[in-house]
Protein backbone atom coordinates (compact mmCIF):
# COMPACT_ATOMS: atom_id res chain seq x y z
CA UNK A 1 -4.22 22.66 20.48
CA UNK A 2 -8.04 21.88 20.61
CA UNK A 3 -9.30 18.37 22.32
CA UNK A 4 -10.76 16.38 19.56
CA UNK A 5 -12.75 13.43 20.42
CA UNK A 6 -12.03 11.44 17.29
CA UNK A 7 -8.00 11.06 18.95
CA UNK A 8 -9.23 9.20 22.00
CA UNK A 9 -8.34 5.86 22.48
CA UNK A 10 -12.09 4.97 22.80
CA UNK A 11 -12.82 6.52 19.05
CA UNK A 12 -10.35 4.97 17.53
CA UNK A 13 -11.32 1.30 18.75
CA UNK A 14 -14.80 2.28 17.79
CA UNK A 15 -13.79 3.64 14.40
CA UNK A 16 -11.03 0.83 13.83
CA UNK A 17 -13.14 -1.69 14.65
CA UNK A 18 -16.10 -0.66 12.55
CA UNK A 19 -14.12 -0.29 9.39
CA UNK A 20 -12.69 -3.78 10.21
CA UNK A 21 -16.74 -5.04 10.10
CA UNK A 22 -17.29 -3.45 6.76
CA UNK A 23 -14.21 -4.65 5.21
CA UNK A 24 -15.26 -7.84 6.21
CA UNK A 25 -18.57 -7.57 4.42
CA UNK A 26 -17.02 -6.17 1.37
CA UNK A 27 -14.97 -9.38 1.03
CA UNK A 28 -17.81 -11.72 1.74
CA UNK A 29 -19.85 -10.15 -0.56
CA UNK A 30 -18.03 -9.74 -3.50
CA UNK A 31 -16.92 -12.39 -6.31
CA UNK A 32 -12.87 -12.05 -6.47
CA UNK A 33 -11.21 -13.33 -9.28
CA UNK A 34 -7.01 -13.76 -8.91
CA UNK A 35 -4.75 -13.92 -11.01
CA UNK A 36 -2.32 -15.56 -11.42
CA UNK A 37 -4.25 -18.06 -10.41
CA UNK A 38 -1.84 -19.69 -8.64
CA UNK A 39 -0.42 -16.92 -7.22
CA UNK A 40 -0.41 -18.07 -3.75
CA UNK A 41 1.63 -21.20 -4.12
CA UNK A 42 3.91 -19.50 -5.89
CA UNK A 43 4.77 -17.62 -2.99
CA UNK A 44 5.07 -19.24 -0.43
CA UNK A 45 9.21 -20.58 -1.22
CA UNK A 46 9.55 -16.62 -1.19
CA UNK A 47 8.49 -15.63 2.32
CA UNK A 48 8.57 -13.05 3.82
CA UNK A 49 7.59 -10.80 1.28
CA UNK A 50 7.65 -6.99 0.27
CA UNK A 51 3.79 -6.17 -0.47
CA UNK A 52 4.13 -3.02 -2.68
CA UNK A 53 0.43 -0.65 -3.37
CA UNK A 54 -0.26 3.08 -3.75
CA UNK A 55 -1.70 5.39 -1.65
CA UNK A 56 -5.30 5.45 -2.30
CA UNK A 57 -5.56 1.83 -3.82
CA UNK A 58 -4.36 0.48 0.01
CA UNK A 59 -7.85 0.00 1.96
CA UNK A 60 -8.26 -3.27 0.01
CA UNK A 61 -5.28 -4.57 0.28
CA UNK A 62 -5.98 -7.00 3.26
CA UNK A 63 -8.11 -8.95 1.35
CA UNK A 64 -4.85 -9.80 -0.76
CA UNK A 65 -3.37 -12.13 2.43
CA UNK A 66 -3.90 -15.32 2.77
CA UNK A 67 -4.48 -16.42 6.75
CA UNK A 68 -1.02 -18.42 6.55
CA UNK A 69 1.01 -15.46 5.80
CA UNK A 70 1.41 -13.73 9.04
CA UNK A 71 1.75 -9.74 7.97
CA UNK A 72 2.44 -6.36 9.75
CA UNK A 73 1.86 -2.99 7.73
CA UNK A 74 2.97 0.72 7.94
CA UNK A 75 0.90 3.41 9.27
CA UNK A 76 1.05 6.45 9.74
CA UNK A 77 1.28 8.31 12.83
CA UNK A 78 -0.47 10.90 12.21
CA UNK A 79 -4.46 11.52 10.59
CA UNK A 80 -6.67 8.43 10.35
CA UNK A 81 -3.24 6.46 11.13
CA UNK A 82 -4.85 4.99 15.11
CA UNK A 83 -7.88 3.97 13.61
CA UNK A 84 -6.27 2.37 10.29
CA UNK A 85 -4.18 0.55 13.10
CA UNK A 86 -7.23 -1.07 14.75
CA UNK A 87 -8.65 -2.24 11.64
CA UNK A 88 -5.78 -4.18 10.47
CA UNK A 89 -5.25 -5.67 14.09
CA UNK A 90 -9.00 -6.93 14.35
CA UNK A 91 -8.13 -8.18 10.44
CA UNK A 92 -4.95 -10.52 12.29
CA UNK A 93 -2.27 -7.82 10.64
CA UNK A 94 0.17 -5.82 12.73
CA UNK A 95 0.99 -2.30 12.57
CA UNK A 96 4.44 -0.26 12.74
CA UNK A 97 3.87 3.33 12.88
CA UNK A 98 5.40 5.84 10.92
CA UNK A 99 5.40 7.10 6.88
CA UNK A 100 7.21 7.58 4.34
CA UNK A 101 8.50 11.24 3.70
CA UNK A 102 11.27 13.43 2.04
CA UNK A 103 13.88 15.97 3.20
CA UNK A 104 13.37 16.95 6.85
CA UNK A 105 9.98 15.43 7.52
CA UNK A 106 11.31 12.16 7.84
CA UNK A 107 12.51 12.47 11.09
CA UNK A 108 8.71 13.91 12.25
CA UNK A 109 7.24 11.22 10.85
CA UNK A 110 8.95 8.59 11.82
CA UNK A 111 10.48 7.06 8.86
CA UNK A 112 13.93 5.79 10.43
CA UNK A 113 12.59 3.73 13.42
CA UNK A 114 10.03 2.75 11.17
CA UNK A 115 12.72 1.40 8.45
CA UNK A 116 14.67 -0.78 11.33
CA UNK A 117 11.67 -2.11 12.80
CA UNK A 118 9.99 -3.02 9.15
CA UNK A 119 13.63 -4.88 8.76
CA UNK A 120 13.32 -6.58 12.02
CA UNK A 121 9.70 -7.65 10.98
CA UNK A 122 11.13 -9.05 7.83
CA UNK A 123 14.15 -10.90 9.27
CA UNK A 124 11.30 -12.52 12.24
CA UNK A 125 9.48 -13.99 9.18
CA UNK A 126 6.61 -11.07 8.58
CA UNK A 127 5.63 -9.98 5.45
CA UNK A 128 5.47 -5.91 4.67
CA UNK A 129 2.53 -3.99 3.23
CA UNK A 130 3.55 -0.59 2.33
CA UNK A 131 2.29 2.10 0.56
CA UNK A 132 5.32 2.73 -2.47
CA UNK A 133 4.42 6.15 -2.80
CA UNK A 134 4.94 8.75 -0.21
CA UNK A 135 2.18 11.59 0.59
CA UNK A 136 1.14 14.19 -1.91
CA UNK A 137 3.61 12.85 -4.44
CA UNK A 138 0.59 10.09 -5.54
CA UNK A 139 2.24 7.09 -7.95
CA UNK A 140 5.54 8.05 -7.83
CA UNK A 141 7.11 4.88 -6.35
CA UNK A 142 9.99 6.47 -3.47
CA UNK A 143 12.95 5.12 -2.56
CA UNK A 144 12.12 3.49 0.53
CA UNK A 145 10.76 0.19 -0.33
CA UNK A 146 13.55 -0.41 -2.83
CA UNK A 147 15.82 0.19 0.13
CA UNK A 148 14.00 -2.07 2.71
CA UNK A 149 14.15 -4.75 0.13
CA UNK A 150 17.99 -3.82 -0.58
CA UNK A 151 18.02 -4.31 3.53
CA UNK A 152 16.27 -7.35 4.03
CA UNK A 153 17.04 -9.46 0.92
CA UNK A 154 13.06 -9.84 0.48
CA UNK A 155 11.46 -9.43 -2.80
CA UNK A 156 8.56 -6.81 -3.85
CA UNK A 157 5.72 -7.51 -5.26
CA UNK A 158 3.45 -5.23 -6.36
CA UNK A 159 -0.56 -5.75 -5.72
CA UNK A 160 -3.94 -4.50 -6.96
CA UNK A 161 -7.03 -5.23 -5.33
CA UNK A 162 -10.28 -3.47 -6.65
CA UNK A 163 -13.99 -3.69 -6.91
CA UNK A 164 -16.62 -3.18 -9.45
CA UNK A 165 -19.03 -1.11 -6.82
CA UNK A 166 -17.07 1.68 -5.34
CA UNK A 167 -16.81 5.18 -4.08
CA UNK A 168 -14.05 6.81 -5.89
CA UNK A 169 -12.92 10.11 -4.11
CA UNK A 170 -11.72 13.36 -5.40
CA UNK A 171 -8.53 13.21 -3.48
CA UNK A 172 -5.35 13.58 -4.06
CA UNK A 173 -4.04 10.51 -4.35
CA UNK A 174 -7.35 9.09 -5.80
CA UNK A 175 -8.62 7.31 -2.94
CA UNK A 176 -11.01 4.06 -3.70
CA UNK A 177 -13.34 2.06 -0.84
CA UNK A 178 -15.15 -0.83 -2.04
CA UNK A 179 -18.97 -1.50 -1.72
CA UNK A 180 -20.73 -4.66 -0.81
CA UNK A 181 -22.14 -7.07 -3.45
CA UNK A 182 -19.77 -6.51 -6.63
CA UNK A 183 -16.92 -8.11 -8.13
CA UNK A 184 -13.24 -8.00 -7.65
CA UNK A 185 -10.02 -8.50 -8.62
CA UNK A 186 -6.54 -8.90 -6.86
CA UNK A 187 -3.82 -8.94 -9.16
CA UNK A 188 0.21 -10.00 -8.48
CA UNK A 189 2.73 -8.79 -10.09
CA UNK A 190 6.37 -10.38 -10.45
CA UNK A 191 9.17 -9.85 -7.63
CA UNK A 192 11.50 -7.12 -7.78
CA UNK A 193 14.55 -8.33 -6.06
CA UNK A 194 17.31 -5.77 -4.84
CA UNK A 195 20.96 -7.30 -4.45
CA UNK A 196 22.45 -6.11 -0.89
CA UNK A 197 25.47 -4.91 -2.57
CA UNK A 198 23.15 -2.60 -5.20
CA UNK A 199 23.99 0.69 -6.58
CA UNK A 200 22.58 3.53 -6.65
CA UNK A 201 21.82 2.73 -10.86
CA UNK A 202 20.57 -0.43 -10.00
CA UNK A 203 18.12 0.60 -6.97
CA UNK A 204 17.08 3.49 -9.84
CA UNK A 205 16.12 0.51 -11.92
CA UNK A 206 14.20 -1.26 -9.18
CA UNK A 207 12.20 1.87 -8.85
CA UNK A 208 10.77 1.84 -11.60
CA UNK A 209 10.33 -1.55 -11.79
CA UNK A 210 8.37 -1.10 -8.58
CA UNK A 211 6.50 1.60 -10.31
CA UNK A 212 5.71 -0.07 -13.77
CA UNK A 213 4.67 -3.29 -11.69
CA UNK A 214 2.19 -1.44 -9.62
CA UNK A 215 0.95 0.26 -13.13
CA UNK A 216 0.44 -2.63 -14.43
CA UNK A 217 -1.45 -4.78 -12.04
CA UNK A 218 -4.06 -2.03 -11.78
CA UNK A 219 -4.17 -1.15 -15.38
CA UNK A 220 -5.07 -5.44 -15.34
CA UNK A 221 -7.25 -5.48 -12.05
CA UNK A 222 -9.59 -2.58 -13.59
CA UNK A 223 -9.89 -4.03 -16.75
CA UNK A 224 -11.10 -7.48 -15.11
CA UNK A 225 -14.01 -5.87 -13.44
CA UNK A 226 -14.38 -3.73 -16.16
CA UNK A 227 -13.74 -0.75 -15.45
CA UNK A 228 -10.70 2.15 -15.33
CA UNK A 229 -8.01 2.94 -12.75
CA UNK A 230 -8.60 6.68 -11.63
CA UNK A 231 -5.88 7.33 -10.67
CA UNK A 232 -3.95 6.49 -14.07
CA UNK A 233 -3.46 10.02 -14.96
CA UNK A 234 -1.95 11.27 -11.64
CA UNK A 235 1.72 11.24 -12.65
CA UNK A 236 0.77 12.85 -15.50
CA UNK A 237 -1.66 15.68 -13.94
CA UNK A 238 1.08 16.26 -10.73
CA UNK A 239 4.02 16.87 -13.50
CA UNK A 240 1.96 19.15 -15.46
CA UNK A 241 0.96 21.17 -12.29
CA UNK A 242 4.70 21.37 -11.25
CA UNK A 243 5.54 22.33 -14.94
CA UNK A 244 2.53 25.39 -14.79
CA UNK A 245 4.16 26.25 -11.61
CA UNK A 246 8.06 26.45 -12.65
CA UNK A 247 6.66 28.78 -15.37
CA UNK A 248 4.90 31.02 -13.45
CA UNK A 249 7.69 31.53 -11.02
């Protein structure tokens, strides 16, 4: 395996740190509407919380915490995971690292230490940010935050945060990075609580409550700046690839 200079410690502060500069400037410079309005207050009688957001839609997301809501987030091990890390610790939010995953990758990446420390997190009094989709299966919300909430006894709430002035890349789970000098919107949606003693019918249900609630705050976010999720269509385009692929097998 190759050296690559972009995995040393050194690049990753300098990288981490930068993108924790421009995120800064992104959220000074841009007019933020949220709703509800009173959002935050509402809150606070549920802490810790469950922050549910897709892949993609999640380099906004800190703007979304208040400073009194102490907050740790997944990340992955792997890729752009050590700088992504950096970031969130210059933006006062911790880090666990691992990712979601499926079948045998989950031991590789990480997922089961990952779960039990996300659990101790919770039970300390920090509140999760997790992406509810895993990789290359783009919104599709997985099991594993309905389980950590099934775990913890914390509720999920699903959260939008978007700009008017964007980039808006061509990747596969529709990635979005907010410009400087726009508007925005963060967007709530309503707890999904998971009894301890759930099902497997009723943590099915959760899901896609998980998965409608994250619809729906960013079909509402876009619409208050204006504009439309692009990402929308991804279920939709990823089920008629695997459909095109079935019948050519």
């Amino acid at each position: 395996m190759g050296f690559s200079l972009l995995k040393t410690k050194f690049a990753q502060e300098a990288l981490g740190r930068s993108l924790a500069y421009y995120l800064r400037l992104v959220r000074r410079t841009n007019r933020f509407v949220v709703e509800p309005a009173d959002v935050y207050d509402r809150v606070r009688g549920e802490l810790p919380l469950i922050i549910a957001m897709w892949h993609g839609q999640h380099v906004m997301i800190p703007f979304a915490r208040p400073e009194w809501m102490p907050s740790c987030s997944l990340v992955s091990r792997h890729g752009d995971g050590g700088f992504n890390a950096v970031a969130l610790r210059e933006l006062g939010i911790g880090a666990i690292r691992g990712s979601g995953a499926s079948g045998k990758k989950v031991r590789e990446k990480g997922g089961a230490p990952a779960f039990l420390a996300m659990v101790r997190r919770l039970a300390a009094g920090d509140t999760m940010v997790l992406t509810a989709d895993i990789p290359k299966r783009a919104r599709i919300c997985g099991p594993g935050i309905v389980q950590l909430a099934r775990a913890s006894g914390r509720p999920i709430h699903p959260i939008a945060v978007v700009t008017s002035r964007r980039i808006d890349f061509n990747s596969w789970d529709r990635a979005s990075i907010g410009l400087p000098f726009g508007r925005g919107a963060i967007v709530v949606g309503d707890p999904v609580w998971v009894a301890r003693e759930a099902d497997e019918a009723t943590c099915e249900a959760a899901r896609l409550a998980v998965q409608a609630g994250l619809d729906a705050v960013h079909e509402r976010a876009y619409a208050l700046i204006g504009a439309r999720d692009p990402g929308a269509d991804l279920r939709e385009v990823q089920a008629a690839k695997a459909t095109a692929k079935a019948s050519a097998a």
